[in-house]
N, C-alpha and C. Protein backbone atom coordinates (compact mmCIF):
# COMPACT_ATOMS: atom_id res chain seq x y z
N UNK A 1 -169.55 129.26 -99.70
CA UNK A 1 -169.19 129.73 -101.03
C UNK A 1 -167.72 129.43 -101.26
N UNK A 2 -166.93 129.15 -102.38
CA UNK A 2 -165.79 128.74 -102.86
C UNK A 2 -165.32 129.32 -104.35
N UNK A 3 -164.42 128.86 -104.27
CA UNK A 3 -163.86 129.74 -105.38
C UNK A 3 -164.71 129.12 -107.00
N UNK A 4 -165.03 130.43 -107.87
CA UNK A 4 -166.36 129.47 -109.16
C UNK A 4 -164.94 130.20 -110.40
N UNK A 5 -164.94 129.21 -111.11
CA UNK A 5 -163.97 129.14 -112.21
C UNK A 5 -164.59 128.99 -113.78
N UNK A 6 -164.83 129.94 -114.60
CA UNK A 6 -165.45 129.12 -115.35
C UNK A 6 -164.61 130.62 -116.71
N UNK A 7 -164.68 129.91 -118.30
CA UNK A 7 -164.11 130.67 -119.51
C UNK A 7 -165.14 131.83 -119.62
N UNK A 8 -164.63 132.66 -120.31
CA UNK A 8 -165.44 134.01 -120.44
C UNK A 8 -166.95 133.03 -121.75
N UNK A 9 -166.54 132.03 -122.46
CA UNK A 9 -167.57 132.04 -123.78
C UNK A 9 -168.00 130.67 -122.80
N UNK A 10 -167.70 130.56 -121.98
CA UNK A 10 -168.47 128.98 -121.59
C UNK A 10 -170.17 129.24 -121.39
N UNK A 11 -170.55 128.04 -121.81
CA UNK A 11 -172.22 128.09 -121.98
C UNK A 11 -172.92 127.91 -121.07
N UNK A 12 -172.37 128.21 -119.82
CA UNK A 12 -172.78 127.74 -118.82
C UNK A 12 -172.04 128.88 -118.03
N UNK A 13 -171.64 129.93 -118.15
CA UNK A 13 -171.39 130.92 -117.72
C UNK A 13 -172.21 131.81 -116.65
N UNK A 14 -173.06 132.12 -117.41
CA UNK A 14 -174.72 132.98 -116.80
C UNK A 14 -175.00 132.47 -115.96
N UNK A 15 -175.16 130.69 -115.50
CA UNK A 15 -175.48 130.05 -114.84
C UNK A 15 -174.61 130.50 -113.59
N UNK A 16 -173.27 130.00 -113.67
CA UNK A 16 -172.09 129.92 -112.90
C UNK A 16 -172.33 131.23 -111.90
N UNK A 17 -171.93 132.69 -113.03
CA UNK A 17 -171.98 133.65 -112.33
C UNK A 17 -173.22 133.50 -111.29
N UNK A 18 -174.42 133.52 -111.78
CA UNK A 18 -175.87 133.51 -111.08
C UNK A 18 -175.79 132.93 -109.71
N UNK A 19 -175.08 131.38 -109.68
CA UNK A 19 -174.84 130.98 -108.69
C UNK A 19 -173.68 131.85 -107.30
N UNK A 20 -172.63 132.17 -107.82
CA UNK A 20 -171.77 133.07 -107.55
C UNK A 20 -172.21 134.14 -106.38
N UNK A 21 -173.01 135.18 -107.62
CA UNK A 21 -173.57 136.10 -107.30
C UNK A 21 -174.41 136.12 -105.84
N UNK A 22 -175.58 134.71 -105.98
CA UNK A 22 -176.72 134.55 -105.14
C UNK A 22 -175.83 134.71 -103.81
N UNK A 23 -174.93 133.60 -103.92
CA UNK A 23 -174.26 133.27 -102.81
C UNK A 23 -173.17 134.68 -101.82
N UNK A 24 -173.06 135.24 -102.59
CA UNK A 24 -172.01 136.22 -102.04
C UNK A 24 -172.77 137.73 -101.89
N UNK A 25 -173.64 137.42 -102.06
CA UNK A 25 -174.26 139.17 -102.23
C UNK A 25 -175.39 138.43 -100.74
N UNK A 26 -176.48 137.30 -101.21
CA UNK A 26 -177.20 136.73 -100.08
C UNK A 26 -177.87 138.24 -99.25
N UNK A 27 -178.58 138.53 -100.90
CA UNK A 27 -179.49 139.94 -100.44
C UNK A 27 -179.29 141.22 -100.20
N UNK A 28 -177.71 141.31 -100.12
CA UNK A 28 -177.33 142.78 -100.17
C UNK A 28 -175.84 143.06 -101.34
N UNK A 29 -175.76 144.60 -101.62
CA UNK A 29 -174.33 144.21 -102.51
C UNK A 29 -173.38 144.22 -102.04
N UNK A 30 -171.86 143.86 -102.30
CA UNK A 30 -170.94 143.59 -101.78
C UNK A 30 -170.18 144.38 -102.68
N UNK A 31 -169.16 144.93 -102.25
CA UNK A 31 -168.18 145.35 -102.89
C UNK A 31 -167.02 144.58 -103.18
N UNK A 32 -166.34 145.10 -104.31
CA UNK A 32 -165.32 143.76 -105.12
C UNK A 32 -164.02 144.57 -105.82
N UNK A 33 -163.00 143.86 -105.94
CA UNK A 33 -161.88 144.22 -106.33
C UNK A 33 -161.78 143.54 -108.04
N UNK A 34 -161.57 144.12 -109.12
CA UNK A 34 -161.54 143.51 -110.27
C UNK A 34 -159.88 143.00 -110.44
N UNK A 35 -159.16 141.67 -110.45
CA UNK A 35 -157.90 141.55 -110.74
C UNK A 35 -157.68 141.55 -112.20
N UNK A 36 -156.70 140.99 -112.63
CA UNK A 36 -156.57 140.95 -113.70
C UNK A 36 -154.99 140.23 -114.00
N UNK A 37 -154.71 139.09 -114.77
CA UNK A 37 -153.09 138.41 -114.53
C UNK A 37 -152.71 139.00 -116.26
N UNK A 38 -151.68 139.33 -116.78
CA UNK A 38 -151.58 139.67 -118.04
C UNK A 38 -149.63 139.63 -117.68
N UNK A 39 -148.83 139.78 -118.96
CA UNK A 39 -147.66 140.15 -119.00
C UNK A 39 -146.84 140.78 -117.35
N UNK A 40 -147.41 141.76 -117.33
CA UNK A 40 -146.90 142.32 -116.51
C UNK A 40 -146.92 141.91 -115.23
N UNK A 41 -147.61 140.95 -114.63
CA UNK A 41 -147.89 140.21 -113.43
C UNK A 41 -149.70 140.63 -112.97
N UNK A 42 -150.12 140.75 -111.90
CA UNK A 42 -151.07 140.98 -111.41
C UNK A 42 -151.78 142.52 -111.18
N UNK A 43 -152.86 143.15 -112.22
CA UNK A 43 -152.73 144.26 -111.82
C UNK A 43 -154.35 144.25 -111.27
N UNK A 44 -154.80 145.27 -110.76
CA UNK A 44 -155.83 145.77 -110.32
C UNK A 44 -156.32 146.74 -111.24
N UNK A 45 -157.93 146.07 -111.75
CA UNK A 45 -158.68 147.26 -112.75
C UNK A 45 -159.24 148.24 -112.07
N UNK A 46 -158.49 149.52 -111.77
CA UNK A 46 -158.89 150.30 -110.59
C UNK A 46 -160.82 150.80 -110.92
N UNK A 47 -160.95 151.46 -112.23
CA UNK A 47 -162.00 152.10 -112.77
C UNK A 47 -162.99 150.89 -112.52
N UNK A 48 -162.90 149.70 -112.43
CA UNK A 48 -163.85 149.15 -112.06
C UNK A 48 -164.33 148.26 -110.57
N UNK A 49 -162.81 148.67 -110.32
CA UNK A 49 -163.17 148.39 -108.66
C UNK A 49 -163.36 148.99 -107.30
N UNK A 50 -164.11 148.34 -106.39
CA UNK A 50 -164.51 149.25 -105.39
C UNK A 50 -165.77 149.68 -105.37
N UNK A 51 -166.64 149.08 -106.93
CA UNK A 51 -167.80 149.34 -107.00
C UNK A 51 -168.57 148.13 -106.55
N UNK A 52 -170.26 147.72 -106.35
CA UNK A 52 -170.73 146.89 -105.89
C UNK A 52 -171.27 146.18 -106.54
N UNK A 53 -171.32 144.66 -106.60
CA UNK A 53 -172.08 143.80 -106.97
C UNK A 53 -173.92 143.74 -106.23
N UNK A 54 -174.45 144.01 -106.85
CA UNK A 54 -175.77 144.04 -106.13
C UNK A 54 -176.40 142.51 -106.66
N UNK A 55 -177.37 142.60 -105.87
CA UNK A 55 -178.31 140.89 -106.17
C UNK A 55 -179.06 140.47 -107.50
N UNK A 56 -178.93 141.72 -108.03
CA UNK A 56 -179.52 141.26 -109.19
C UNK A 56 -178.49 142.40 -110.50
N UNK A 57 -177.62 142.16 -110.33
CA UNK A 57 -176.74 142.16 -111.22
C UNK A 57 -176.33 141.17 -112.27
N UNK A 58 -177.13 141.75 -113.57
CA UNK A 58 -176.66 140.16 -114.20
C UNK A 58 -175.20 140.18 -115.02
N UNK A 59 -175.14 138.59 -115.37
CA UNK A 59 -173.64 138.26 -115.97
C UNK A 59 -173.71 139.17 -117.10
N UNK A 60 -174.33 139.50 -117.75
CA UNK A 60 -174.12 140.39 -119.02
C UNK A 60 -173.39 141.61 -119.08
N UNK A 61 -173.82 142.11 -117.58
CA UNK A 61 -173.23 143.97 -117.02
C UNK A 61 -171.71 143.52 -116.85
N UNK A 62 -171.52 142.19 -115.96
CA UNK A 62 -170.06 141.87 -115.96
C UNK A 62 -169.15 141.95 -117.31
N UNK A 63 -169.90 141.23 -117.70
CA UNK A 63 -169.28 140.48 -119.07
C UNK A 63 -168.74 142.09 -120.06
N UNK A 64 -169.44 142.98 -120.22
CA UNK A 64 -169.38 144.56 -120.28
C UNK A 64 -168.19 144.40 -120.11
N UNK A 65 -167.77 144.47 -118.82
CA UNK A 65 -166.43 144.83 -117.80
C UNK A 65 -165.38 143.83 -118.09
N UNK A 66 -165.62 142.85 -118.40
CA UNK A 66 -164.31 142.09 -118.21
C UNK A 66 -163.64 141.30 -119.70
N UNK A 67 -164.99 141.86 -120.92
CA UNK A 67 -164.02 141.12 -122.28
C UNK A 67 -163.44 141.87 -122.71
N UNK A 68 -163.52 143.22 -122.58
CA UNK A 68 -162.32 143.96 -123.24
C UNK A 68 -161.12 143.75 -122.62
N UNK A 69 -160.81 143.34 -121.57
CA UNK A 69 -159.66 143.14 -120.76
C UNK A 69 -159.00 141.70 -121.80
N UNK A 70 -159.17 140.53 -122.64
CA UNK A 70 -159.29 139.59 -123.37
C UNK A 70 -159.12 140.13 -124.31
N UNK A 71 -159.77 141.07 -125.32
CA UNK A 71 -159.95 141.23 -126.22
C UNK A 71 -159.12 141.85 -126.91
N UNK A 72 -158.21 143.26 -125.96
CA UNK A 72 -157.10 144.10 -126.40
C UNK A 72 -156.09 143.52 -125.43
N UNK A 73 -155.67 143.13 -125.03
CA UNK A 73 -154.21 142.38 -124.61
C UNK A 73 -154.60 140.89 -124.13
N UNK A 74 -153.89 139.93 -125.48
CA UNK A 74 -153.52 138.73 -125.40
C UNK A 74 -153.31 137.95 -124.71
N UNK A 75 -152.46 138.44 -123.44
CA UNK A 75 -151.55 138.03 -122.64
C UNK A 75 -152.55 138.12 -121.29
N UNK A 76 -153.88 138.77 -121.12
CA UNK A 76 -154.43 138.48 -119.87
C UNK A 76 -154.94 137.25 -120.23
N UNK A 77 -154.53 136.71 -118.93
CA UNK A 77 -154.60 135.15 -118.33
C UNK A 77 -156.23 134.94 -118.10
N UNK A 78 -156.04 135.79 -116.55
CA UNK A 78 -157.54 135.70 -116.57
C UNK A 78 -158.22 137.19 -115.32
N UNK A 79 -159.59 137.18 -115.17
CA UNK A 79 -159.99 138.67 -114.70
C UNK A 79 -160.69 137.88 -113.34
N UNK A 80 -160.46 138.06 -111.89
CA UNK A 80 -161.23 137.68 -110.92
C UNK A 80 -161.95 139.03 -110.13
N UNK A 81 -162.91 138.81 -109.82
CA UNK A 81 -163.59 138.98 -108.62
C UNK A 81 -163.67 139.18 -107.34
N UNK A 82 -162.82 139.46 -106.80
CA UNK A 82 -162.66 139.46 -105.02
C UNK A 82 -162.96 140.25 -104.46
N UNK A 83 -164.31 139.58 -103.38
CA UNK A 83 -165.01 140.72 -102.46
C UNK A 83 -164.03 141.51 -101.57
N UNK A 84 -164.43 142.52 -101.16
CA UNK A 84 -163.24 143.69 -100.72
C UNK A 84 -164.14 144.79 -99.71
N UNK A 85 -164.86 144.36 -98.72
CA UNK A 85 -165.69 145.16 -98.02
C UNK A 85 -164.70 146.25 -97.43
N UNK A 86 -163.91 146.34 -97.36
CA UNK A 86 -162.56 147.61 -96.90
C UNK A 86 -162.07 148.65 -98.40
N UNK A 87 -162.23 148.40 -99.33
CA UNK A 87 -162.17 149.07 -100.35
C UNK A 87 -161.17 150.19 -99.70
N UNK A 88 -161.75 151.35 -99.39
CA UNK A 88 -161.38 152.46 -99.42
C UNK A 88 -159.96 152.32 -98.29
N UNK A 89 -160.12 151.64 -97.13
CA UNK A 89 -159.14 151.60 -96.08
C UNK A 89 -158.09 150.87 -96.92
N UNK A 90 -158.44 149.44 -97.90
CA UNK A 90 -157.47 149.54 -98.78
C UNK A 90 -156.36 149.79 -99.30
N UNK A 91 -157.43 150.82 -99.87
CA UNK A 91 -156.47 151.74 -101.03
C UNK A 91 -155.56 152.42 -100.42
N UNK A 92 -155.94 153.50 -99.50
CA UNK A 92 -155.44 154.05 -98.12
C UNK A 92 -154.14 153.23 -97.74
N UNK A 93 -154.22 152.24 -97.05
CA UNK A 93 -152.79 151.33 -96.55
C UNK A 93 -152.12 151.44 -97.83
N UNK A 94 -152.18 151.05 -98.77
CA UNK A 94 -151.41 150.89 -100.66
C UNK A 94 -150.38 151.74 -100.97
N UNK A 95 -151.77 153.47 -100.54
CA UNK A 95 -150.88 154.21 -100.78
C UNK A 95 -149.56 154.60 -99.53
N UNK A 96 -150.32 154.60 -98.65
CA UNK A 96 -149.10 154.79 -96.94
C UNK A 96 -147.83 153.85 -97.70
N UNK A 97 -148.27 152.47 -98.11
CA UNK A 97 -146.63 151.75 -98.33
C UNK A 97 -146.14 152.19 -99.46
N UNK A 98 -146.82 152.12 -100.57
CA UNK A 98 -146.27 153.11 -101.15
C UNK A 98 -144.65 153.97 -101.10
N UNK A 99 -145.54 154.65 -100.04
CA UNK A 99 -144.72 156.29 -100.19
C UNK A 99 -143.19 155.67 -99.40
N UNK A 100 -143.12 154.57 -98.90
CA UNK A 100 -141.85 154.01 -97.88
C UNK A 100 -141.54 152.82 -98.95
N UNK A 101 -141.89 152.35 -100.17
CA UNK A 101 -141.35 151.10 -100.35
C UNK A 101 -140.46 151.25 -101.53
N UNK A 102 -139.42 150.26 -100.92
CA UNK A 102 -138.05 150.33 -101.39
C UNK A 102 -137.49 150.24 -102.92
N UNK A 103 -138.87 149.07 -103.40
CA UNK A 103 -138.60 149.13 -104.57
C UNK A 103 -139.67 150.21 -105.56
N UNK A 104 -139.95 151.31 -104.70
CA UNK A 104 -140.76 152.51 -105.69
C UNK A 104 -141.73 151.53 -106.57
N UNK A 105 -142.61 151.03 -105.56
CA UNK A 105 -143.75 150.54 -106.93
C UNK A 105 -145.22 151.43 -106.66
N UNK A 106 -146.15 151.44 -107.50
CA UNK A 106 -147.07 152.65 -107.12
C UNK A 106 -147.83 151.95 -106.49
N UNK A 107 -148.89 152.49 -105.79
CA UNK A 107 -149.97 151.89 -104.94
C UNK A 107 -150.47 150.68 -105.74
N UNK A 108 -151.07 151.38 -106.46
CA UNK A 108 -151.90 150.27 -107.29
C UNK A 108 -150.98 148.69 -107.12
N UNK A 109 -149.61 148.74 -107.89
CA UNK A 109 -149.20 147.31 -107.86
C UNK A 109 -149.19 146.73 -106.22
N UNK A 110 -148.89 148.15 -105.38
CA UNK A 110 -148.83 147.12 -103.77
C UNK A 110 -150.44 146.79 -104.00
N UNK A 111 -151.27 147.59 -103.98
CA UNK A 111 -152.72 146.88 -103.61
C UNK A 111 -153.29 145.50 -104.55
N UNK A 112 -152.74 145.56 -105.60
CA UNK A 112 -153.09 144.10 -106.02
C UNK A 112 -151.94 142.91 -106.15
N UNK A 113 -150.87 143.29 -105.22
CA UNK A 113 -150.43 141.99 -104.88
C UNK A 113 -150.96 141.72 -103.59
N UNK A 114 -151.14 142.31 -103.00
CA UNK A 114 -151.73 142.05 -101.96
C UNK A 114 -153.41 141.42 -101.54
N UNK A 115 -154.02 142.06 -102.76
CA UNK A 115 -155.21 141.45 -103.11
C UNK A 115 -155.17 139.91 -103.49
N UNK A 116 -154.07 139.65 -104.46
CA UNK A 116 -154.02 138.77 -104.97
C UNK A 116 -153.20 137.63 -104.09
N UNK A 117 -152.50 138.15 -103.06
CA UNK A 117 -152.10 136.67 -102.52
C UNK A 117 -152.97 136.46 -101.41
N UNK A 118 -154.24 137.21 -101.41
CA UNK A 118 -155.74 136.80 -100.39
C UNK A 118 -156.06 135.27 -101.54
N UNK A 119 -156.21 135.89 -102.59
CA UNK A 119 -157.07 135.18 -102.71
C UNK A 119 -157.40 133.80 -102.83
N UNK A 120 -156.05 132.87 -102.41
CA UNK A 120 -155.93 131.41 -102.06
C UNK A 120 -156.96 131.28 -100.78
N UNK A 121 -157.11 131.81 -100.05
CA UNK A 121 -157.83 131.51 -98.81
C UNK A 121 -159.48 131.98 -98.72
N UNK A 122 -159.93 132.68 -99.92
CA UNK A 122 -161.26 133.37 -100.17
C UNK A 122 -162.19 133.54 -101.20
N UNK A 123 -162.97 133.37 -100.81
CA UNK A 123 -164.41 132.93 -102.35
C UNK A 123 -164.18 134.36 -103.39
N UNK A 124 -163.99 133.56 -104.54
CA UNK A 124 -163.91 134.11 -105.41
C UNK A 124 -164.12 133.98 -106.94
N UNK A 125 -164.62 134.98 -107.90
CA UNK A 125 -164.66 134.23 -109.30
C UNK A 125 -163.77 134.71 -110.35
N UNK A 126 -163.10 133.79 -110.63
CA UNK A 126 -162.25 133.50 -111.82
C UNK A 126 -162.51 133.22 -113.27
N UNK A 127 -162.63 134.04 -113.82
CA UNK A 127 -162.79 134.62 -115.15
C UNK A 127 -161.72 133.80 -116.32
N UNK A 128 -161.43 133.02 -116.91
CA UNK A 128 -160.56 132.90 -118.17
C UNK A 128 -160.89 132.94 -119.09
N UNK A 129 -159.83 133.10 -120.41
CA UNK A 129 -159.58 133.24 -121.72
C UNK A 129 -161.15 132.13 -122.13
């Protein structure tokens, strides 16, 4: 599996995800981190992550989740996908640095930079405008 790239209106979307999906779930669900790139740099959609992609999850339930992120701020780039079978241990480390890091940023931003500089090295789907 490799990284699947495709526009939120592309016609060939449903497809894409479908393929995606088969491949990374491969019969059971997986749990996933929702990113998100906008103005502010890289954030993590917490309310929707940490929950599971199951095998027959279709692109439509996604699609739910990820056009309002497009729709009310301009400036998101684009919304990925990244499986995250540690979820909770995660969040956990995020907050521990957190509470010691120098430049006072809240968990959340440590956990999705950190999410986000995985994801050069790991299958993932990439969502754009």
């Amino acid at each position: 599996m490799s990284i699947v790239t495709f526009a939120l209106a592309d016609a060939a979307a449903e497809e894409r995800y479908d393929g995606f999906r088969d491949a990374l779930c491969d019969g059971h669900a997986r749990r996933y981190a929702m990113l998100y790139k906008g103005a502010d740099g890289v954030r993590c959609q917490l309310q929707n992550s940490g929950r599971c992609l199951d095998p027959d999850t279709p692109w439509h339930m996604v699609r739910f989740l990820v056009e309002p992120l497009f729709r009310f701020d301009d400036a998101t780039e684009w919304v990925v996908l990244l499986p995250v079978e540690t979820w909770k241990q995660r969040c956990d480390e995020a907050l521990q640095q957190s509470m010691a890091d120098e430049q006072g940023r809240p968990w959340s931003i440590i956990l999705a930079e950190a999410l986000a500089g995985e994801m050069a090295g790991r299958p993932h789907l990439k969502i754009t405008r």
